[in-house]
N, C-alpha and C. Protein backbone atom coordinates (compact mmCIF):
# COMPACT_ATOMS: atom_id res chain seq x y z
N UNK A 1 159.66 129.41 108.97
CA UNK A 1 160.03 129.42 110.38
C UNK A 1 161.55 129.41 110.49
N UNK A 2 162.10 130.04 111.70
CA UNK A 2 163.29 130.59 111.49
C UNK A 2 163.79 129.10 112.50
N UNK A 3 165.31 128.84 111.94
CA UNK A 3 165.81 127.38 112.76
C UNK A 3 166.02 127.66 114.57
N UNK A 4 166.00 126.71 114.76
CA UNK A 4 166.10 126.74 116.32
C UNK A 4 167.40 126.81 116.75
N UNK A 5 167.45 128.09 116.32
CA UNK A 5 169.14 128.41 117.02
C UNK A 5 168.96 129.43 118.14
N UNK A 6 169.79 129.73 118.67
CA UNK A 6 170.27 130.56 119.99
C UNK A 6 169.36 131.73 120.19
N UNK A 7 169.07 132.25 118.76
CA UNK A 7 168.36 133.81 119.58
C UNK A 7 167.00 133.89 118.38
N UNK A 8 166.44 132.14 118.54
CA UNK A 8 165.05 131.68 117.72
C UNK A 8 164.23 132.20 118.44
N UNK A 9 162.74 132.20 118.34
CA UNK A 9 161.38 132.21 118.90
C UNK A 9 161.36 130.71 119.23
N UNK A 10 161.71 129.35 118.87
CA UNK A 10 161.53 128.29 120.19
C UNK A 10 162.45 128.30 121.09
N UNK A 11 163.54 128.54 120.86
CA UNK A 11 164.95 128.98 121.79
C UNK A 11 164.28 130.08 123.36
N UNK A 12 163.68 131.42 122.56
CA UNK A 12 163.60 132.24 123.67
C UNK A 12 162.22 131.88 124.50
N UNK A 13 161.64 130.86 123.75
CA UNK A 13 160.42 130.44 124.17
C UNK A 13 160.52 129.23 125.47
N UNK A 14 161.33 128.72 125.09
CA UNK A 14 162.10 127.41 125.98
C UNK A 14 163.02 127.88 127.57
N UNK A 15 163.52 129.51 126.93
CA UNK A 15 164.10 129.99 128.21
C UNK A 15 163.07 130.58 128.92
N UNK A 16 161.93 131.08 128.64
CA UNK A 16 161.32 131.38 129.66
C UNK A 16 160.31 130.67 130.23
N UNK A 17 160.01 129.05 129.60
CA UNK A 17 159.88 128.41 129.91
C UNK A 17 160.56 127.98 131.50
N UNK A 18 161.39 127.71 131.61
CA UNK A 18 162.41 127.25 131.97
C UNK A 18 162.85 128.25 133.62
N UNK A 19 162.99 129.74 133.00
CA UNK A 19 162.57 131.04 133.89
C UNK A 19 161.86 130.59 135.00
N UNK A 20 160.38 130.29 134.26
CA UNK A 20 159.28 130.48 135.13
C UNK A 20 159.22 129.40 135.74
N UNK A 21 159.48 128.06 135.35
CA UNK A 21 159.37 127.12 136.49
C UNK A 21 160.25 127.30 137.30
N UNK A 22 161.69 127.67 137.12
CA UNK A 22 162.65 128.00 138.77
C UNK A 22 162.38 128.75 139.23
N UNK A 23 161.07 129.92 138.61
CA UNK A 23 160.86 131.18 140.13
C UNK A 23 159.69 130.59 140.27
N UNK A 24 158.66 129.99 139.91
CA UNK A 24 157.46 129.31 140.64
C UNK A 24 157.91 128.05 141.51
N UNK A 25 159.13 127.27 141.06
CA UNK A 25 159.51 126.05 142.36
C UNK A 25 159.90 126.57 143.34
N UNK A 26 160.52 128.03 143.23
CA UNK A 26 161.29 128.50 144.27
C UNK A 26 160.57 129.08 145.34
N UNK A 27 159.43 129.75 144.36
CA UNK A 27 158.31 130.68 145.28
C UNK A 27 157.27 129.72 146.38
N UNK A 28 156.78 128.90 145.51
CA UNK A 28 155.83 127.36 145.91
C UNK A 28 156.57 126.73 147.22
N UNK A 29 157.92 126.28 146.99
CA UNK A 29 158.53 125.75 147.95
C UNK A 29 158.59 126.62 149.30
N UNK A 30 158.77 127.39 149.37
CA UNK A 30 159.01 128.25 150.27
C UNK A 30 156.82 128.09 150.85
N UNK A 31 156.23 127.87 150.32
CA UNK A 31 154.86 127.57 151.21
C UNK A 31 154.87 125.93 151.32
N UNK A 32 155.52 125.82 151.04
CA UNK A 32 155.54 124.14 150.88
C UNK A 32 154.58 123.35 150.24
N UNK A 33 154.32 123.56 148.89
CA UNK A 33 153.27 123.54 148.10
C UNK A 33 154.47 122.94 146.94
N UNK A 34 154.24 121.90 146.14
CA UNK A 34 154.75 121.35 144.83
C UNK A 34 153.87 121.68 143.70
N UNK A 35 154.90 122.07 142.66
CA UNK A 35 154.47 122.10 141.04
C UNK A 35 153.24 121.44 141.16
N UNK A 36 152.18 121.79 140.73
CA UNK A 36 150.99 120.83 140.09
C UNK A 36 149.66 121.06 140.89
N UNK A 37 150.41 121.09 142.62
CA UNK A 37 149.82 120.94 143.57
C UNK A 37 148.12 122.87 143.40
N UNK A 38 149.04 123.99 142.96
CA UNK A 38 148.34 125.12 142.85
C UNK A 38 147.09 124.68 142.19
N UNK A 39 147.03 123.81 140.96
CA UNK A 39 145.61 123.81 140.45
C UNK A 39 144.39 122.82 141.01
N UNK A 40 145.10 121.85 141.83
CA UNK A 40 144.79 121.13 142.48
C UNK A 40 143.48 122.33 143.71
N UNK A 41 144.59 122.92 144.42
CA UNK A 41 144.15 124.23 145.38
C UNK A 41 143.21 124.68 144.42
N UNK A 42 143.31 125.50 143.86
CA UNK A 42 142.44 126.72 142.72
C UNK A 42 140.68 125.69 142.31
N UNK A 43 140.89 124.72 141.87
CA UNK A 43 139.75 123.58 141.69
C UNK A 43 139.30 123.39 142.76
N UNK A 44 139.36 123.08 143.74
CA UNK A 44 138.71 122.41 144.97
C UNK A 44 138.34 123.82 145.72
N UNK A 45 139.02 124.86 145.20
CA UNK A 45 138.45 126.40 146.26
C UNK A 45 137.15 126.23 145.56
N UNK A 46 137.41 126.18 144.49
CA UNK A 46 136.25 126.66 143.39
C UNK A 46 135.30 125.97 143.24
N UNK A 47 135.25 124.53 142.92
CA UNK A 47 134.30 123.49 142.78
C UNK A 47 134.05 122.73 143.85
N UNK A 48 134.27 123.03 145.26
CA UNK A 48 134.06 122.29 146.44
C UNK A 48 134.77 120.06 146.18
N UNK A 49 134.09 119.76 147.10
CA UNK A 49 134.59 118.41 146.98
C UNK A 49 134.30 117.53 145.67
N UNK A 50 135.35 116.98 145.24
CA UNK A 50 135.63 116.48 144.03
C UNK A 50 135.59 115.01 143.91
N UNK A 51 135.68 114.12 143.46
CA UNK A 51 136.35 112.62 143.42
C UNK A 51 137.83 112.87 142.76
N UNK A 52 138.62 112.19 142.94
CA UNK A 52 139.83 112.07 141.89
C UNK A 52 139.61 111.48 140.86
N UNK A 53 138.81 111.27 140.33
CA UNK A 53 138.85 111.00 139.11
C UNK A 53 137.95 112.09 138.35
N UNK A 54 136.91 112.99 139.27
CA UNK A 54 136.79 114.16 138.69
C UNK A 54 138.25 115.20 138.35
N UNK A 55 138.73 115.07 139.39
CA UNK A 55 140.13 115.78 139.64
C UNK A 55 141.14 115.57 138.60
N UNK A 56 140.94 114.11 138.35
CA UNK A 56 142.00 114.09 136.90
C UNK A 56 141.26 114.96 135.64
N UNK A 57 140.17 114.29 135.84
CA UNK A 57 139.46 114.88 134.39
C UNK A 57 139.27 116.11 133.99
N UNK A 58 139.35 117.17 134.84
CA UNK A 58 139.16 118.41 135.12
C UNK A 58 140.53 119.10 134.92
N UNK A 59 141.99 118.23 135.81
CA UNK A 59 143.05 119.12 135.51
C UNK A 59 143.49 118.19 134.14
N UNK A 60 142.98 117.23 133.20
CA UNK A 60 143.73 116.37 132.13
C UNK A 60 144.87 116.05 132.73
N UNK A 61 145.13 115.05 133.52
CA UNK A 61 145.87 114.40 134.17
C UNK A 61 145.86 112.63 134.10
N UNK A 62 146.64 112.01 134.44
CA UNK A 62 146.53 110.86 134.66
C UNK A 62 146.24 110.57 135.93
N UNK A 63 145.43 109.58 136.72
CA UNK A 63 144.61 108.97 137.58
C UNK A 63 145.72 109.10 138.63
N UNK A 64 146.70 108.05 138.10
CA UNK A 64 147.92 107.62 138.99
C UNK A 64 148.44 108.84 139.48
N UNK A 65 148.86 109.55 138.50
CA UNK A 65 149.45 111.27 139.06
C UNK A 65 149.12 111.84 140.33
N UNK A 66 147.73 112.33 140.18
CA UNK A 66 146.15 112.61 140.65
C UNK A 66 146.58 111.89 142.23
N UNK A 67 146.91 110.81 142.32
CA UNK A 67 146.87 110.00 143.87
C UNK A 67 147.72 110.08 144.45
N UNK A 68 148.93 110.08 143.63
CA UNK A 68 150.23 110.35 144.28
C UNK A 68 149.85 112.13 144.70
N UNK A 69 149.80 112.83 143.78
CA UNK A 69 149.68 114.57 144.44
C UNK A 69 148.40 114.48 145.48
N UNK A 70 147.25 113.81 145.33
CA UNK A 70 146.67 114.07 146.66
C UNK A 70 147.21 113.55 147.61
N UNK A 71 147.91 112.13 147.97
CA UNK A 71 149.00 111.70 149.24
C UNK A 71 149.21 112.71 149.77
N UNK A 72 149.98 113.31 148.96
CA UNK A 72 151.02 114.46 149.48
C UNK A 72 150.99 115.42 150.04
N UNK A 73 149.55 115.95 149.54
CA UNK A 73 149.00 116.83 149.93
C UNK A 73 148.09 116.49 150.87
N UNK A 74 147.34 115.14 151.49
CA UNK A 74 147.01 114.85 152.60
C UNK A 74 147.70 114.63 153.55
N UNK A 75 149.14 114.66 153.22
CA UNK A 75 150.34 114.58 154.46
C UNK A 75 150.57 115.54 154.91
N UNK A 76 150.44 116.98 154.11
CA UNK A 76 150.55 118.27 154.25
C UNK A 76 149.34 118.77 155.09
N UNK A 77 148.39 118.06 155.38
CA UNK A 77 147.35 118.94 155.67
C UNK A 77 146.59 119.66 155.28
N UNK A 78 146.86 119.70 153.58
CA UNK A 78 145.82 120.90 152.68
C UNK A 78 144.57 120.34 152.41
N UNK A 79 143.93 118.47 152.03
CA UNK A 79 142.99 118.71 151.73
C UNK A 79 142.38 117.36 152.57
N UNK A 80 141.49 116.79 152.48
CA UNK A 80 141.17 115.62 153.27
C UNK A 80 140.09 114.78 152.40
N UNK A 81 140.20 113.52 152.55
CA UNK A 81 139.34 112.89 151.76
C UNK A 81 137.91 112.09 152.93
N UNK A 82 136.36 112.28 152.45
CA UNK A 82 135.26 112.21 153.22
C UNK A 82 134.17 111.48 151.98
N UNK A 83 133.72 110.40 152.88
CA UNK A 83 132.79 109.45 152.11
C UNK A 83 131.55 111.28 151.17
N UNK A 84 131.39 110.41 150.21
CA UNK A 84 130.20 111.46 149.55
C UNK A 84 128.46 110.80 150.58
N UNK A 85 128.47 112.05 150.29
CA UNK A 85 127.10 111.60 151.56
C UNK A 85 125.78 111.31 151.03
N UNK A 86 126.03 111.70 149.83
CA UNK A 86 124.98 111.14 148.37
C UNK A 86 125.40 109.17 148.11
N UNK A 87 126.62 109.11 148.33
CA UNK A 87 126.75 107.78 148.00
C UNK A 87 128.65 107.51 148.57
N UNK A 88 128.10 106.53 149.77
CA UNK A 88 128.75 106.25 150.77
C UNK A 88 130.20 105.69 149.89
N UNK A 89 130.01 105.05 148.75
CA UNK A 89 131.04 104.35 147.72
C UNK A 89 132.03 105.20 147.27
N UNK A 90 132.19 106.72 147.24
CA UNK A 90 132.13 107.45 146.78
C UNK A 90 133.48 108.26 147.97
N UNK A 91 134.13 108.82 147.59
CA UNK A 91 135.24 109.56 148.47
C UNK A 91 135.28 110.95 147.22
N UNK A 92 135.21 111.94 148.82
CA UNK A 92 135.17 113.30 147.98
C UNK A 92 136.56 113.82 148.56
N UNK A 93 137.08 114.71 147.53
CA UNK A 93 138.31 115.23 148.22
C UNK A 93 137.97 116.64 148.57
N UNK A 94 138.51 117.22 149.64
CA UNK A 94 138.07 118.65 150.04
C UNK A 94 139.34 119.43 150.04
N UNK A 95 139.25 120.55 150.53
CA UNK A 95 140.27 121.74 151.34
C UNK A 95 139.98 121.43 152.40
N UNK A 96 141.15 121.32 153.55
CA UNK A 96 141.15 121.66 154.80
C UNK A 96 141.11 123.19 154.98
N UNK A 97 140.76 124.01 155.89
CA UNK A 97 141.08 124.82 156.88
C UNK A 97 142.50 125.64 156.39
N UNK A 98 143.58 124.89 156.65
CA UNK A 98 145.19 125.04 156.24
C UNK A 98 145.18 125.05 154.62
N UNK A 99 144.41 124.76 154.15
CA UNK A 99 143.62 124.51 152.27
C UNK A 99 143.89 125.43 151.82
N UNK A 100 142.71 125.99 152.31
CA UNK A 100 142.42 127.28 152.15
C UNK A 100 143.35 128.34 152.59
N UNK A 101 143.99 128.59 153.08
CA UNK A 101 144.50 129.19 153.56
C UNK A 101 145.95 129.17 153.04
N UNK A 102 146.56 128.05 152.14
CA UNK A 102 147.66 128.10 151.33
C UNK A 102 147.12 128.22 150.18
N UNK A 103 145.75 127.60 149.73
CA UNK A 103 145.67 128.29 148.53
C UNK A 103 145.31 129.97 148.73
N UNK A 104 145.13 130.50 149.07
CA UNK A 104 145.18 132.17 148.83
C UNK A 104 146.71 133.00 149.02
N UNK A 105 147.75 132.35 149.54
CA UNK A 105 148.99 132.65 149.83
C UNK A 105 149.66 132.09 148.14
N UNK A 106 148.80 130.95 147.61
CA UNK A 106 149.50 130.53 146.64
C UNK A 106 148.85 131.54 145.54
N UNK A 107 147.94 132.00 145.53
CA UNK A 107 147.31 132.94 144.28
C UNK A 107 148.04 134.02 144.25
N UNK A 108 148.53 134.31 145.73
CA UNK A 108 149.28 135.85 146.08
C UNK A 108 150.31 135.63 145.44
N UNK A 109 151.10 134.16 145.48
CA UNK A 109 152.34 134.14 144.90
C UNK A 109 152.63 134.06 143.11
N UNK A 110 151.05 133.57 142.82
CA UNK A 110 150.93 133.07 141.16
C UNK A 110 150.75 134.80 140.74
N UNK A 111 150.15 135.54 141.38
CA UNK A 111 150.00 136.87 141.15
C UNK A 111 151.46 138.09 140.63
N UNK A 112 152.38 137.35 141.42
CA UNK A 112 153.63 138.27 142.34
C UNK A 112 154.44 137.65 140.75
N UNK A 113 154.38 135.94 140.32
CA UNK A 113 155.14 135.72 139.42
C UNK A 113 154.06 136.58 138.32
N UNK A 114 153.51 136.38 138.07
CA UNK A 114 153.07 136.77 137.07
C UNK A 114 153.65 138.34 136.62
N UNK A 115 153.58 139.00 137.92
CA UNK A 115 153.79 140.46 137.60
C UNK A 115 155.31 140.37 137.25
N UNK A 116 155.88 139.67 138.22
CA UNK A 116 157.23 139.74 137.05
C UNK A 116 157.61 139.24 135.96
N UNK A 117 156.79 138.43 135.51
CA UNK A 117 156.65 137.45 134.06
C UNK A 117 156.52 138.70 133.38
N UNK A 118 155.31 139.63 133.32
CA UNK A 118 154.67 140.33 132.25
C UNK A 118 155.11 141.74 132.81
N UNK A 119 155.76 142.09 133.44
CA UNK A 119 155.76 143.34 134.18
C UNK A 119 156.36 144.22 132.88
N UNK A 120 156.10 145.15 132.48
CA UNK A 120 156.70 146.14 131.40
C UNK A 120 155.92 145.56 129.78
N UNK A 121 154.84 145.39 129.96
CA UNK A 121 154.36 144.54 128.44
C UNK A 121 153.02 146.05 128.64
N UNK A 122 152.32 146.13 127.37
CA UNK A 122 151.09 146.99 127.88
C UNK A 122 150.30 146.33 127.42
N UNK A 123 148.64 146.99 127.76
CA UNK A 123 147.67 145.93 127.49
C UNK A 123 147.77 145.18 126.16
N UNK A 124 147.58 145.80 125.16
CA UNK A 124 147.72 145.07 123.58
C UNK A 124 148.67 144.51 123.73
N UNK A 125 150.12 144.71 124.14
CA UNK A 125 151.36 143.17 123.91
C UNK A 125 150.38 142.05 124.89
N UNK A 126 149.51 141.84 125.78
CA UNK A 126 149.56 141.17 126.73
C UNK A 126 148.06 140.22 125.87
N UNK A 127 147.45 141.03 125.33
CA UNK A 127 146.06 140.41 124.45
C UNK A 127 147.08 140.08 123.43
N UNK A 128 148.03 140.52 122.33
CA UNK A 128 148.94 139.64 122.11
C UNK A 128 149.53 138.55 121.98
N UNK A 129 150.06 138.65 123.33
CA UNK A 129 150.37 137.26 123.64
C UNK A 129 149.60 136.25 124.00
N UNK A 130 148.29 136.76 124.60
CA UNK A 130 147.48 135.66 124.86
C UNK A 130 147.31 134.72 123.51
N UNK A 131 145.89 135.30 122.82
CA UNK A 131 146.01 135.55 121.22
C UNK A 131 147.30 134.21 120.73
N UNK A 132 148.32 134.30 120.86
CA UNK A 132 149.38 133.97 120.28
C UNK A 132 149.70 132.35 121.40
N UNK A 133 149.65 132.55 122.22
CA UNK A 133 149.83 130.97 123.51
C UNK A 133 148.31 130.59 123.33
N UNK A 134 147.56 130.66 123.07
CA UNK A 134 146.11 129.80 123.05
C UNK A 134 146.58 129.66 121.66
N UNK A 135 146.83 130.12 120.58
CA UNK A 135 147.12 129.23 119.33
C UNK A 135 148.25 127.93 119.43
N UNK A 136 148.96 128.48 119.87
CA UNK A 136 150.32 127.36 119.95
C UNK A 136 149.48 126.52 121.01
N UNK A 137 148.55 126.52 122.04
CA UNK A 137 148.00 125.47 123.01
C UNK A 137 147.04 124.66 121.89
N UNK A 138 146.53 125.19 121.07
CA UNK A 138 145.43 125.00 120.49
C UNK A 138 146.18 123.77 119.25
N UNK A 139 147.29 123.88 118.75
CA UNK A 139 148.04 123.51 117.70
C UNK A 139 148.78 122.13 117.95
N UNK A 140 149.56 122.50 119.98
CA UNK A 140 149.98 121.22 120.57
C UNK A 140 148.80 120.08 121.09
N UNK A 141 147.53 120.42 121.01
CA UNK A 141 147.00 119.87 121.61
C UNK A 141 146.01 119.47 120.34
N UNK A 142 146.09 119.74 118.81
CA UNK A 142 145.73 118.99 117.77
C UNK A 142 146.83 117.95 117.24
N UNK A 143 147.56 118.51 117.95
CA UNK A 143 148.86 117.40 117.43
C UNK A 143 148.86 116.50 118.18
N UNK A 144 148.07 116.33 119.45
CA UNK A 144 148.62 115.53 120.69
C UNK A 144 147.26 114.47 120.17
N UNK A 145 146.09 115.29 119.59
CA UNK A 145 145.51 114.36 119.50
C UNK A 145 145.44 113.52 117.93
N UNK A 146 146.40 114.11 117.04
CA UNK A 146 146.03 112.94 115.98
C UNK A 146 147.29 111.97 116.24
N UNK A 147 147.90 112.30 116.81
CA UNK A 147 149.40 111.16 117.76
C UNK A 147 148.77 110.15 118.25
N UNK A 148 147.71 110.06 118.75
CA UNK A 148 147.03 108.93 119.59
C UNK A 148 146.05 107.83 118.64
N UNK A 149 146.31 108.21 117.42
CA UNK A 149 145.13 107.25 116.51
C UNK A 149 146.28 106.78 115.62
């Protein structure tokens, strides 16, 4: 492996790292939607009402995280929390109305980065790269777990 200098594969890996979160904070903000908040949207379109602690478990999150981003997003108006009607003990989190309706503005926008993320790659660089980020996910996340024993 080549050292982590200036014009490395973790170097150029770190800048577009880096890329993509200032044009996704920039894009997000402008709907008034925070980092984290999109998968939050994307899960609850998809799997209807949740608990938060399904919600952590689902995005691998911490609990605490999880409560603070739903606050926030119940201040916003995107999702609302309603006793489960299976079991009154029980609080489901939903999409509002306004939910829905920022999450599909937010897919438009995850869409729009994306195309400029990958824009000029062709299909095989793009199976590629997949191929190549599910190994390195696959590698950080064997490492993450023999760290914990």
């Amino acid at each position: 492996m080549r050292p982590a200098g200036e014009d490395s594969v973790y170097s150029a890996f770190g800048q577009v790292i880096r890329y993509h979160y200032i044009r996704t904070h920039a894009l997000l903000d402008k709907l008034g939607v925070y980092p984290g908040q999109p998968a939050v949207l994307f899960l609850l379109g998809k799997q209807g009402g949740l608990s938060q602690k399904e919600i952590a478990l689902a995005l691998h999150r911490k609990a605490a995280t999880i409560t603070v981003m739903l606050n926030r997003m119940a201040k916003t108006r995107l999702i609302e929390r309603r006793p489960d009607p299976a079991d009154h003990r029980v609080t489901k989190v939903h999409l509002t109305a306004r939910g829905r309706r920022v999450r599909n503005r937010v897919r438009e926008t995850t869409r729009a980065i994306g195309a400029e993320c990958f824009g000029g790659l062709t299909d095989a660089e793009l199976g590629q790269l997949n191929r190549m980020l599910l190994k390195m996910r696959d590698n950080l996340a064997a490492a993450e777990a023999t760290s914990d024993k």
